[in-house]
PDB file of N, CA and C in Angstrom:
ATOM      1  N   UNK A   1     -19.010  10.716  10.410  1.00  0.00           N
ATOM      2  CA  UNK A   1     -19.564  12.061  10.431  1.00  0.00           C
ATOM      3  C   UNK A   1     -19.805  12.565   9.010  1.00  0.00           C
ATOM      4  N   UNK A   2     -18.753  12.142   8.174  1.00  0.00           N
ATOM      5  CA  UNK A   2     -19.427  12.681   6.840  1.00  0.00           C
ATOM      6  C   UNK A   2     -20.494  12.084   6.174  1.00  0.00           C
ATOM      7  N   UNK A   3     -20.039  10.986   6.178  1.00  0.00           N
ATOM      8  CA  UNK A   3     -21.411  10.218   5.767  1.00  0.00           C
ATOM      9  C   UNK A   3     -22.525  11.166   6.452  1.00  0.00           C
ATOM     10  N   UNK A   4     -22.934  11.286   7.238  1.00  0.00           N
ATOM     11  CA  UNK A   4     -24.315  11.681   8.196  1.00  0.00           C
ATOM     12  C   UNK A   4     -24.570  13.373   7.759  1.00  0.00           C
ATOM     13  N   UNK A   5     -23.215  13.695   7.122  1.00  0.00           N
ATOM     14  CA  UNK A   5     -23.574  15.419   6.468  1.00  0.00           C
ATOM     15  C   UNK A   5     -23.920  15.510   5.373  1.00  0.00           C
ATOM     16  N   UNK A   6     -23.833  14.140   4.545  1.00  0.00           N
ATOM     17  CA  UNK A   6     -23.635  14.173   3.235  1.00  0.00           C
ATOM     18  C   UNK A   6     -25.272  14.460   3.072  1.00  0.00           C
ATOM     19  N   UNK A   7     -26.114  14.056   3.145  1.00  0.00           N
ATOM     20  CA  UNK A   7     -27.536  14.494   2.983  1.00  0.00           C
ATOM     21  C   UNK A   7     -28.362  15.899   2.998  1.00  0.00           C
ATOM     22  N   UNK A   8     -27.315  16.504   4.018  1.00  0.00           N
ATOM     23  CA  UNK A   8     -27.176  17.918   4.302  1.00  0.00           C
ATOM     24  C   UNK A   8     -26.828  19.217   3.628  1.00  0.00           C
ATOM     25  N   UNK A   9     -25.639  18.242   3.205  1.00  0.00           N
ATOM     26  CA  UNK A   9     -24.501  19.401   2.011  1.00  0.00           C
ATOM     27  C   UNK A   9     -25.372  18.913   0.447  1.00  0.00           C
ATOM     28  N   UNK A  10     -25.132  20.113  -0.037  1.00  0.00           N
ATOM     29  CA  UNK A  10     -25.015  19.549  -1.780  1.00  0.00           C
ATOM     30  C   UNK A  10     -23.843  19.028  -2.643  1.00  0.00           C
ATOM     31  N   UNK A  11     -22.774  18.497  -1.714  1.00  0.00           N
ATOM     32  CA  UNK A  11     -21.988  17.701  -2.628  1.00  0.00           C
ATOM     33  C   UNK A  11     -20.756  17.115  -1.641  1.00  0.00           C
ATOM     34  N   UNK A  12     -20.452  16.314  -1.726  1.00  0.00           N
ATOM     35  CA  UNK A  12     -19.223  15.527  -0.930  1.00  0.00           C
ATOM     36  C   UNK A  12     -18.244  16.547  -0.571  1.00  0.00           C
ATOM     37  N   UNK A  13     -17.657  17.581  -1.842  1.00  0.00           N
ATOM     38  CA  UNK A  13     -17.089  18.581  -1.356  1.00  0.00           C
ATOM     39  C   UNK A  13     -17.398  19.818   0.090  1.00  0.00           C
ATOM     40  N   UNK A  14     -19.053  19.695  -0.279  1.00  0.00           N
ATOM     41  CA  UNK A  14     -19.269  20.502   0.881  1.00  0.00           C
ATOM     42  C   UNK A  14     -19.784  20.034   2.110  1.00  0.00           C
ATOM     43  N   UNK A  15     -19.424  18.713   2.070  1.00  0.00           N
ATOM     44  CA  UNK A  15     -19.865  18.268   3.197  1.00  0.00           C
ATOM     45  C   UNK A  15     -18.260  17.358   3.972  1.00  0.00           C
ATOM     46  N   UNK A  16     -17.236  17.331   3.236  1.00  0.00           N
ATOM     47  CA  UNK A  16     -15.600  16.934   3.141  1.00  0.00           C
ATOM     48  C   UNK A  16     -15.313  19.055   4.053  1.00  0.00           C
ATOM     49  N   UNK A  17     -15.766  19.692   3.466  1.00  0.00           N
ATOM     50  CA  UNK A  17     -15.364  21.221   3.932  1.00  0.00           C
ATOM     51  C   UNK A  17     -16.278  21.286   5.698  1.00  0.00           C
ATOM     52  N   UNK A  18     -17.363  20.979   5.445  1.00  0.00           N
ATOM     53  CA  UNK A  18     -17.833  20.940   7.036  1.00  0.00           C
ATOM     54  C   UNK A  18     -18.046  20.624   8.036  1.00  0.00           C
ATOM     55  N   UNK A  19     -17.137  19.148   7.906  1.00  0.00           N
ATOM     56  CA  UNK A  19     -16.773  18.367   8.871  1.00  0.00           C
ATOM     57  C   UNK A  19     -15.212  18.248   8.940  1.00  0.00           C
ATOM     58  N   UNK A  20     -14.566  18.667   7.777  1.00  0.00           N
ATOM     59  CA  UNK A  20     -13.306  18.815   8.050  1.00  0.00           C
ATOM     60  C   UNK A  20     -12.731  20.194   9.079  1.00  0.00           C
ATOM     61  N   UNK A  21     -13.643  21.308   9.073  1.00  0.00           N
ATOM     62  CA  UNK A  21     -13.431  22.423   9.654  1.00  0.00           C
ATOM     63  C   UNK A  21     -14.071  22.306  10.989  1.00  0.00           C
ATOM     64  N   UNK A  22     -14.808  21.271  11.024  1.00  0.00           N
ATOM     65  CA  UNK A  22     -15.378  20.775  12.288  1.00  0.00           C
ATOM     66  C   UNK A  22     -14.111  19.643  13.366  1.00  0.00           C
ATOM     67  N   UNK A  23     -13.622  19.151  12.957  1.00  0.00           N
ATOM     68  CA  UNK A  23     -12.528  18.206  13.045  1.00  0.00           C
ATOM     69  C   UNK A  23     -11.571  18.426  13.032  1.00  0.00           C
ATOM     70  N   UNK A  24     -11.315  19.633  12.444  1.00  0.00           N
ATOM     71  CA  UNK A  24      -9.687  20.428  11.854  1.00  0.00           C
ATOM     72  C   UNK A  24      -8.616  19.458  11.205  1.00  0.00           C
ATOM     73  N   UNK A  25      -9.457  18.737  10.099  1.00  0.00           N
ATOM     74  CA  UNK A  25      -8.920  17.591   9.530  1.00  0.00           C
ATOM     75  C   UNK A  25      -9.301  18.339   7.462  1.00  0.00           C
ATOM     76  N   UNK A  26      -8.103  17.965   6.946  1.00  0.00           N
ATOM     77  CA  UNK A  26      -8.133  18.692   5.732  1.00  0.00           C
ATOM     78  C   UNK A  26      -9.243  18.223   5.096  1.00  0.00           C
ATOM     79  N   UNK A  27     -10.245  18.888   4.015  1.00  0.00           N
ATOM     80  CA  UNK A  27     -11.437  18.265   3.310  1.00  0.00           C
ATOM     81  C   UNK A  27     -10.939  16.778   2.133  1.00  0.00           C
ATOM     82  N   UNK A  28     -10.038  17.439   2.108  1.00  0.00           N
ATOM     83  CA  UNK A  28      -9.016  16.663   0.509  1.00  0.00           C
ATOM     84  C   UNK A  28      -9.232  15.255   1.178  1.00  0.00           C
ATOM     85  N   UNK A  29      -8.222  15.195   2.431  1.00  0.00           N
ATOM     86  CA  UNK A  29      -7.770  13.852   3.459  1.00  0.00           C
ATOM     87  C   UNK A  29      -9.390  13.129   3.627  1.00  0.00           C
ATOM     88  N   UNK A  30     -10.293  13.974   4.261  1.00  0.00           N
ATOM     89  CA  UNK A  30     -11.824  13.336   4.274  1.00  0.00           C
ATOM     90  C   UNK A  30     -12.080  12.819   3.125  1.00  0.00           C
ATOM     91  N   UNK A  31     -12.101  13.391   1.956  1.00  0.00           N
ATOM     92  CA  UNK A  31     -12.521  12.841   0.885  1.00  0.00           C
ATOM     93  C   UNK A  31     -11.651  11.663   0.909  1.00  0.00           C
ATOM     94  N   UNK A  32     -10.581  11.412   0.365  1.00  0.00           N
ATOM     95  CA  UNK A  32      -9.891  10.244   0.269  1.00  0.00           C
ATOM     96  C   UNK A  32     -10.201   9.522   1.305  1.00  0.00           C
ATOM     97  N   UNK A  33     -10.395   9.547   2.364  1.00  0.00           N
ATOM     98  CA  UNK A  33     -10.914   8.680   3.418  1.00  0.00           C
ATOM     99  C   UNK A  33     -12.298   7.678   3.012  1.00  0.00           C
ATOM    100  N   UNK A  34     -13.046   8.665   2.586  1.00  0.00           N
ATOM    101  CA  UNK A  34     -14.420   8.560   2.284  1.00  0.00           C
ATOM    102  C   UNK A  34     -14.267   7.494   0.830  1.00  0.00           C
ATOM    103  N   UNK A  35     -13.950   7.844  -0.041  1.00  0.00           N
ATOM    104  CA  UNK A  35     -13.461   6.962  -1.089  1.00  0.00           C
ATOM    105  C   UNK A  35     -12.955   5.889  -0.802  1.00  0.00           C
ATOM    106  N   UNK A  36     -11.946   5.569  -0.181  1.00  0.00           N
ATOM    107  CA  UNK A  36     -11.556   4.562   0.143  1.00  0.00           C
ATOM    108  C   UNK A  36     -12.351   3.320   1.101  1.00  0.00           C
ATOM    109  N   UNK A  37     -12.662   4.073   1.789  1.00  0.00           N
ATOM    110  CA  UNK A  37     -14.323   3.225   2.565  1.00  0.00           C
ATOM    111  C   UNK A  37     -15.128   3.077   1.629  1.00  0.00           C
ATOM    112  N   UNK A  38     -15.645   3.688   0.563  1.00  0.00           N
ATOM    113  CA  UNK A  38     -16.795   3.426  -0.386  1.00  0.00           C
ATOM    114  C   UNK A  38     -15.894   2.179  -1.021  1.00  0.00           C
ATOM    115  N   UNK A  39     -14.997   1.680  -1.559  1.00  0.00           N
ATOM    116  CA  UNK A  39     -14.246   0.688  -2.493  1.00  0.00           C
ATOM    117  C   UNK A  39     -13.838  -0.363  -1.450  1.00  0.00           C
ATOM    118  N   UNK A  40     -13.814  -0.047  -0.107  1.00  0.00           N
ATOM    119  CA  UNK A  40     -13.509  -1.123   0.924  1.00  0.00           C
ATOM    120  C   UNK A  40     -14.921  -1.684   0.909  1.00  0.00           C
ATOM    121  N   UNK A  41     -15.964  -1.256   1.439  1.00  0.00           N
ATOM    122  CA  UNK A  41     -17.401  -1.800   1.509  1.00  0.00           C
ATOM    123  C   UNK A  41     -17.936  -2.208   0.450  1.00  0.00           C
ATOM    124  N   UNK A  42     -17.228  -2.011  -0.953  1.00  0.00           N
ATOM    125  CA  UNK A  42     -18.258  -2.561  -2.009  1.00  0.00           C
ATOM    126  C   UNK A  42     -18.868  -1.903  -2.860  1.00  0.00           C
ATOM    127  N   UNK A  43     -18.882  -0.697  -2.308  1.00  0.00           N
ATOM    128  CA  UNK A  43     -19.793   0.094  -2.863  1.00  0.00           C
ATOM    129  C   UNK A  43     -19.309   1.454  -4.415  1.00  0.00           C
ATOM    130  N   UNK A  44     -17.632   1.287  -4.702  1.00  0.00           N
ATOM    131  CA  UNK A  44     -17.218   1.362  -5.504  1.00  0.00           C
ATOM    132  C   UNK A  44     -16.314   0.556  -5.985  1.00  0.00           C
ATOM    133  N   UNK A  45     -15.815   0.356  -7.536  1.00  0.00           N
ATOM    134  CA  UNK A  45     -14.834  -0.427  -7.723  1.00  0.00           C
ATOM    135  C   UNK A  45     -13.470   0.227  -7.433  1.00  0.00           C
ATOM    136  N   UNK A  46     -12.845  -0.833  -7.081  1.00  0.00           N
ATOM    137  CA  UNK A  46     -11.102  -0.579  -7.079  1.00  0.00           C
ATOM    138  C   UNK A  46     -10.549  -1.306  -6.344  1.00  0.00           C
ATOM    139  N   UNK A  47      -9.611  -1.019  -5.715  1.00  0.00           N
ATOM    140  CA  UNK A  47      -8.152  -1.795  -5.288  1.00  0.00           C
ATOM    141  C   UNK A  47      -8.616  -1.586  -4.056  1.00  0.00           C
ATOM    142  N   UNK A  48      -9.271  -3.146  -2.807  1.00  0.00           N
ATOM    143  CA  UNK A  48      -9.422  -2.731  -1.280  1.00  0.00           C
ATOM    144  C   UNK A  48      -8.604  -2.754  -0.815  1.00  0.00           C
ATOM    145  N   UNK A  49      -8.758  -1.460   0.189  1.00  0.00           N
ATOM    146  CA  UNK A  49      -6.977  -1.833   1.398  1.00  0.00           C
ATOM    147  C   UNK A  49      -6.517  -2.496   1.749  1.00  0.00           C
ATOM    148  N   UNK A  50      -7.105  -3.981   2.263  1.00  0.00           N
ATOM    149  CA  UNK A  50      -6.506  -5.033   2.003  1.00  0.00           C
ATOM    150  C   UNK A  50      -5.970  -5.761   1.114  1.00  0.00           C
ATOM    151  N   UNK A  51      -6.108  -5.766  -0.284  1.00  0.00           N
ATOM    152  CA  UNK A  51      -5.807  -6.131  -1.216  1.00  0.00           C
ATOM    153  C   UNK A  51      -4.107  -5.393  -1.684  1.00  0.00           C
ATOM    154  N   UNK A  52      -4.020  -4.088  -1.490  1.00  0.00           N
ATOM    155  CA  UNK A  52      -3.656  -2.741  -1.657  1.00  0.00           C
ATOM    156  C   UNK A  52      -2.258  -3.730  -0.142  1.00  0.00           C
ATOM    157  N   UNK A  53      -2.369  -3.357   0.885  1.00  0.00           N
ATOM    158  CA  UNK A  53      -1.580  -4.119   1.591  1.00  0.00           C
ATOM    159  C   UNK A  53      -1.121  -4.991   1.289  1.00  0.00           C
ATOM    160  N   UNK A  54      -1.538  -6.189   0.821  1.00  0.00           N
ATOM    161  CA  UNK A  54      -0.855  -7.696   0.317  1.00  0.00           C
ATOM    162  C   UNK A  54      -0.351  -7.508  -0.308  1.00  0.00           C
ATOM    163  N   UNK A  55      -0.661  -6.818  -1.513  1.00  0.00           N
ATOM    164  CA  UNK A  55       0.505  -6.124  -2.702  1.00  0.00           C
ATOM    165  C   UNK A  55       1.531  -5.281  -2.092  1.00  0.00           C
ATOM    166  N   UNK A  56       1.307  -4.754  -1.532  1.00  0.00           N
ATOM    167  CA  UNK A  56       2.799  -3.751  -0.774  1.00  0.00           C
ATOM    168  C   UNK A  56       4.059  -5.063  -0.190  1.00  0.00           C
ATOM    169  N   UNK A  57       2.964  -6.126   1.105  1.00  0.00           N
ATOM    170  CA  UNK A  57       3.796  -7.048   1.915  1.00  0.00           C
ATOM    171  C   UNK A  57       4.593  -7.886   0.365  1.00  0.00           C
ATOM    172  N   UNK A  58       4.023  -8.277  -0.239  1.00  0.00           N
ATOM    173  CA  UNK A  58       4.448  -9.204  -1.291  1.00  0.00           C
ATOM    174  C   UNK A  58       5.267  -8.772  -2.088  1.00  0.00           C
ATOM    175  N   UNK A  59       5.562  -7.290  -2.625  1.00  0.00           N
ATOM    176  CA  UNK A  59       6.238  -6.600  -3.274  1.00  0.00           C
ATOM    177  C   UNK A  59       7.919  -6.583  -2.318  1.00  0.00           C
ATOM    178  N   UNK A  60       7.592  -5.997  -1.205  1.00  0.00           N
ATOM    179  CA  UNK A  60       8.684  -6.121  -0.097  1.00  0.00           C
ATOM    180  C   UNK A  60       9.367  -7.629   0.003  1.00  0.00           C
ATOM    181  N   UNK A  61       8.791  -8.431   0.324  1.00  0.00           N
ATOM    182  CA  UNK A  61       9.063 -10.029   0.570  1.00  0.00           C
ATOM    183  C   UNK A  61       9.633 -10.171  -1.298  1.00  0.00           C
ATOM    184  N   UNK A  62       8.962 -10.430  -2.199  1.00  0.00           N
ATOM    185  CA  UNK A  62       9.938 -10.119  -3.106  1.00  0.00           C
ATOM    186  C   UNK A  62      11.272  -9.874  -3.638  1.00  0.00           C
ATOM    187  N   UNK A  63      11.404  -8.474  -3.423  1.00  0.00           N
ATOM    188  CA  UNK A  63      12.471  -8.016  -3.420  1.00  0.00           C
ATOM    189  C   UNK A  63      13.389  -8.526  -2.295  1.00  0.00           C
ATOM    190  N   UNK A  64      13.194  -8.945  -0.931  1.00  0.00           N
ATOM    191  CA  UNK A  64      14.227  -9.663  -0.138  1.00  0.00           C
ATOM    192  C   UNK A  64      14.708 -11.466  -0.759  1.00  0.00           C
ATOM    193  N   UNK A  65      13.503 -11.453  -1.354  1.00  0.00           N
ATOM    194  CA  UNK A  65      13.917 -12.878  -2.135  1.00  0.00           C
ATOM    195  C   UNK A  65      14.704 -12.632  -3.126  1.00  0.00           C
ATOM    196  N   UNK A  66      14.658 -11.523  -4.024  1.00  0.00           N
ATOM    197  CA  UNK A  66      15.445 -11.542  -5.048  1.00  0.00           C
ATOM    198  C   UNK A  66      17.028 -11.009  -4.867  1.00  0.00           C
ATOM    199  N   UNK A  67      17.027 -10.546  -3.326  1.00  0.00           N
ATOM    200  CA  UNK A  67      18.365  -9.887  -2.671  1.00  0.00           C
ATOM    201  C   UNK A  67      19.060 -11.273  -2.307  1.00  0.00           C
ATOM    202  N   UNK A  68      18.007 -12.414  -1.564  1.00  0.00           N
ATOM    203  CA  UNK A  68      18.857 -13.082  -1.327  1.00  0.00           C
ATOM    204  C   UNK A  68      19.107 -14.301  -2.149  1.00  0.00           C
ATOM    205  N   UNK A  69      18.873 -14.609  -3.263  1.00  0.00           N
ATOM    206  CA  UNK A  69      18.792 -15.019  -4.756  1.00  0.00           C
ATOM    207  C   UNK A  69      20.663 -14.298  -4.842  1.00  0.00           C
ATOM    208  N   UNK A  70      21.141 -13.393  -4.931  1.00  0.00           N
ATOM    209  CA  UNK A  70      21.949 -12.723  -5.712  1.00  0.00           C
ATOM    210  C   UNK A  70      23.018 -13.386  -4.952  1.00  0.00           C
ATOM    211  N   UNK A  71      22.874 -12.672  -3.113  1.00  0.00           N
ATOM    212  CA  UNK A  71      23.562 -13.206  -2.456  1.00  0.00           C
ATOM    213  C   UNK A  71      24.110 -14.850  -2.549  1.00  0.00           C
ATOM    214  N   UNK A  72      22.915 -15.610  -2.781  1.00  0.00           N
ATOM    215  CA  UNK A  72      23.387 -17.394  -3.240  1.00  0.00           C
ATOM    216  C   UNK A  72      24.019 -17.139  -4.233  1.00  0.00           C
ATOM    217  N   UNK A  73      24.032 -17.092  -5.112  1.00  0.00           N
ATOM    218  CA  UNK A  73      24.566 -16.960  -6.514  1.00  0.00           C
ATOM    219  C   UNK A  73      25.942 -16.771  -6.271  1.00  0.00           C
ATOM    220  N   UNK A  74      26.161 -15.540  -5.441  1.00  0.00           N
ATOM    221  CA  UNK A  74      27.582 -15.473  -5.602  1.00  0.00           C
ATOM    222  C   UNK A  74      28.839 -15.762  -5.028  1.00  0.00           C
ATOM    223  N   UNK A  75      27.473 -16.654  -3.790  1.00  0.00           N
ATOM    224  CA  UNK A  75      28.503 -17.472  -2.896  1.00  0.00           C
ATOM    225  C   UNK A  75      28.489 -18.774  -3.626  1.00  0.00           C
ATOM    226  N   UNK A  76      27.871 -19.144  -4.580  1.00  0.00           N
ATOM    227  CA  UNK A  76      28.461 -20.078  -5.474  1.00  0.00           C
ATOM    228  C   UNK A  76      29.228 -19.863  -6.291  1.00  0.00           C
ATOM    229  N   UNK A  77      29.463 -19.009  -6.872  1.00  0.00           N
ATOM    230  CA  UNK A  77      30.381 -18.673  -7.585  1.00  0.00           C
ATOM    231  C   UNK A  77      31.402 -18.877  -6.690  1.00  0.00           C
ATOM    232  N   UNK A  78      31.573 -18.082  -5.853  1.00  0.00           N
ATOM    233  CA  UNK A  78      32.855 -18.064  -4.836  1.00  0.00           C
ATOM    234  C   UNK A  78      33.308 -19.626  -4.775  1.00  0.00           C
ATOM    235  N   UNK A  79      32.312 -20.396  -4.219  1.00  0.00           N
ATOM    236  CA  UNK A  79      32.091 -21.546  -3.453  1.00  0.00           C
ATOM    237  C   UNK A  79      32.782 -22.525  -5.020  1.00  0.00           C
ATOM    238  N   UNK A  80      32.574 -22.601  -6.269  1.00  0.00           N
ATOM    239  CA  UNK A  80      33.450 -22.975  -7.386  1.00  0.00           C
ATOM    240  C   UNK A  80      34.607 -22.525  -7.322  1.00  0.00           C
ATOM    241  N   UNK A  81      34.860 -21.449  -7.196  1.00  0.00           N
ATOM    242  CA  UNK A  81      36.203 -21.254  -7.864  1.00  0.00           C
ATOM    243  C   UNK A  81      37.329 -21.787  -7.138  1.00  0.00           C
ATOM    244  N   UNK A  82      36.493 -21.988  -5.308  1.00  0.00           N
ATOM    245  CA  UNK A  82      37.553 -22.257  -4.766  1.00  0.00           C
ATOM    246  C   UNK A  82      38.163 -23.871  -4.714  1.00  0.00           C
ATOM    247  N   UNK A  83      36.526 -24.834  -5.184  1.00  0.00           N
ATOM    248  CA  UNK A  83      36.718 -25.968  -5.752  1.00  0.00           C
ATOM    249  C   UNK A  83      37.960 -26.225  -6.783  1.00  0.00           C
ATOM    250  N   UNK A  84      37.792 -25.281  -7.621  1.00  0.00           N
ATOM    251  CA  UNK A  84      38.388 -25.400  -9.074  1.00  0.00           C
ATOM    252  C   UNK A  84      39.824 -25.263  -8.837  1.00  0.00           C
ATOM    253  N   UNK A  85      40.410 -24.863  -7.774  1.00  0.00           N
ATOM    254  CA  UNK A  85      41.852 -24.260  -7.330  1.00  0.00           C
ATOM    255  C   UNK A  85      42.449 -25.832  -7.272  1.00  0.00           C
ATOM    256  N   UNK A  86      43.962 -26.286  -7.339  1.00  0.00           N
ATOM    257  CA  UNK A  86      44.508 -27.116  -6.951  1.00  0.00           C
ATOM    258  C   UNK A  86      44.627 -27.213  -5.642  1.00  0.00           C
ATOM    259  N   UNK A  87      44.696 -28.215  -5.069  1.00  0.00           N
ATOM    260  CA  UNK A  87      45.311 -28.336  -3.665  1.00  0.00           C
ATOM    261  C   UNK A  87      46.540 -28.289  -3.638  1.00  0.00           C
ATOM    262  N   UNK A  88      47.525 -28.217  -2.690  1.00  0.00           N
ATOM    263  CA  UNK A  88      48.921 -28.516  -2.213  1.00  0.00           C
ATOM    264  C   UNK A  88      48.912 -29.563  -0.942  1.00  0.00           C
TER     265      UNK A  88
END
């Protein structure tokens, strides 16, 4: 819908204001919507939502690798010292 006002209005803002009041959806939220579809399709540069996602999943997966990195570690440690003990 904005797209199709944009020809209408004289500026993204006023055409983000008359379909948002049409929709009862904030102009701000349209705009960012609208942006983000322009950089998904190509048609601006930046970071696509998909791209933008993989970085989030990979960031997450990450950090569980580096949680369970710590966790090994210190069950080796453990796992030595109890080597290192004498028997009876």
């Amino acid at each position: 819908m904005l797209t199709e006002a944009l020809p209408e209005q004289t500026s993204l803002h006023a055409a983000s204001k008359h379909v948002g009041g049409l929709l009862g959806v904030s102009p701000d939220t349209l705009r960012i919507w609208y942006r983000h579809t322009q950089i998904d399709i190509g048609s601006k540069p930046g970071i696509t939502s998909d791209v933008a996602a993989e970085n989030r999943r990979l960031r997450r997966e990450n950090a569980e690798l580096k949680k369970a990195n710590e966790v090994l570690k210190a069950a080796s440690i453990f796992f030595a010292k109890e080597l290192d003990q004498p028997r009876l």
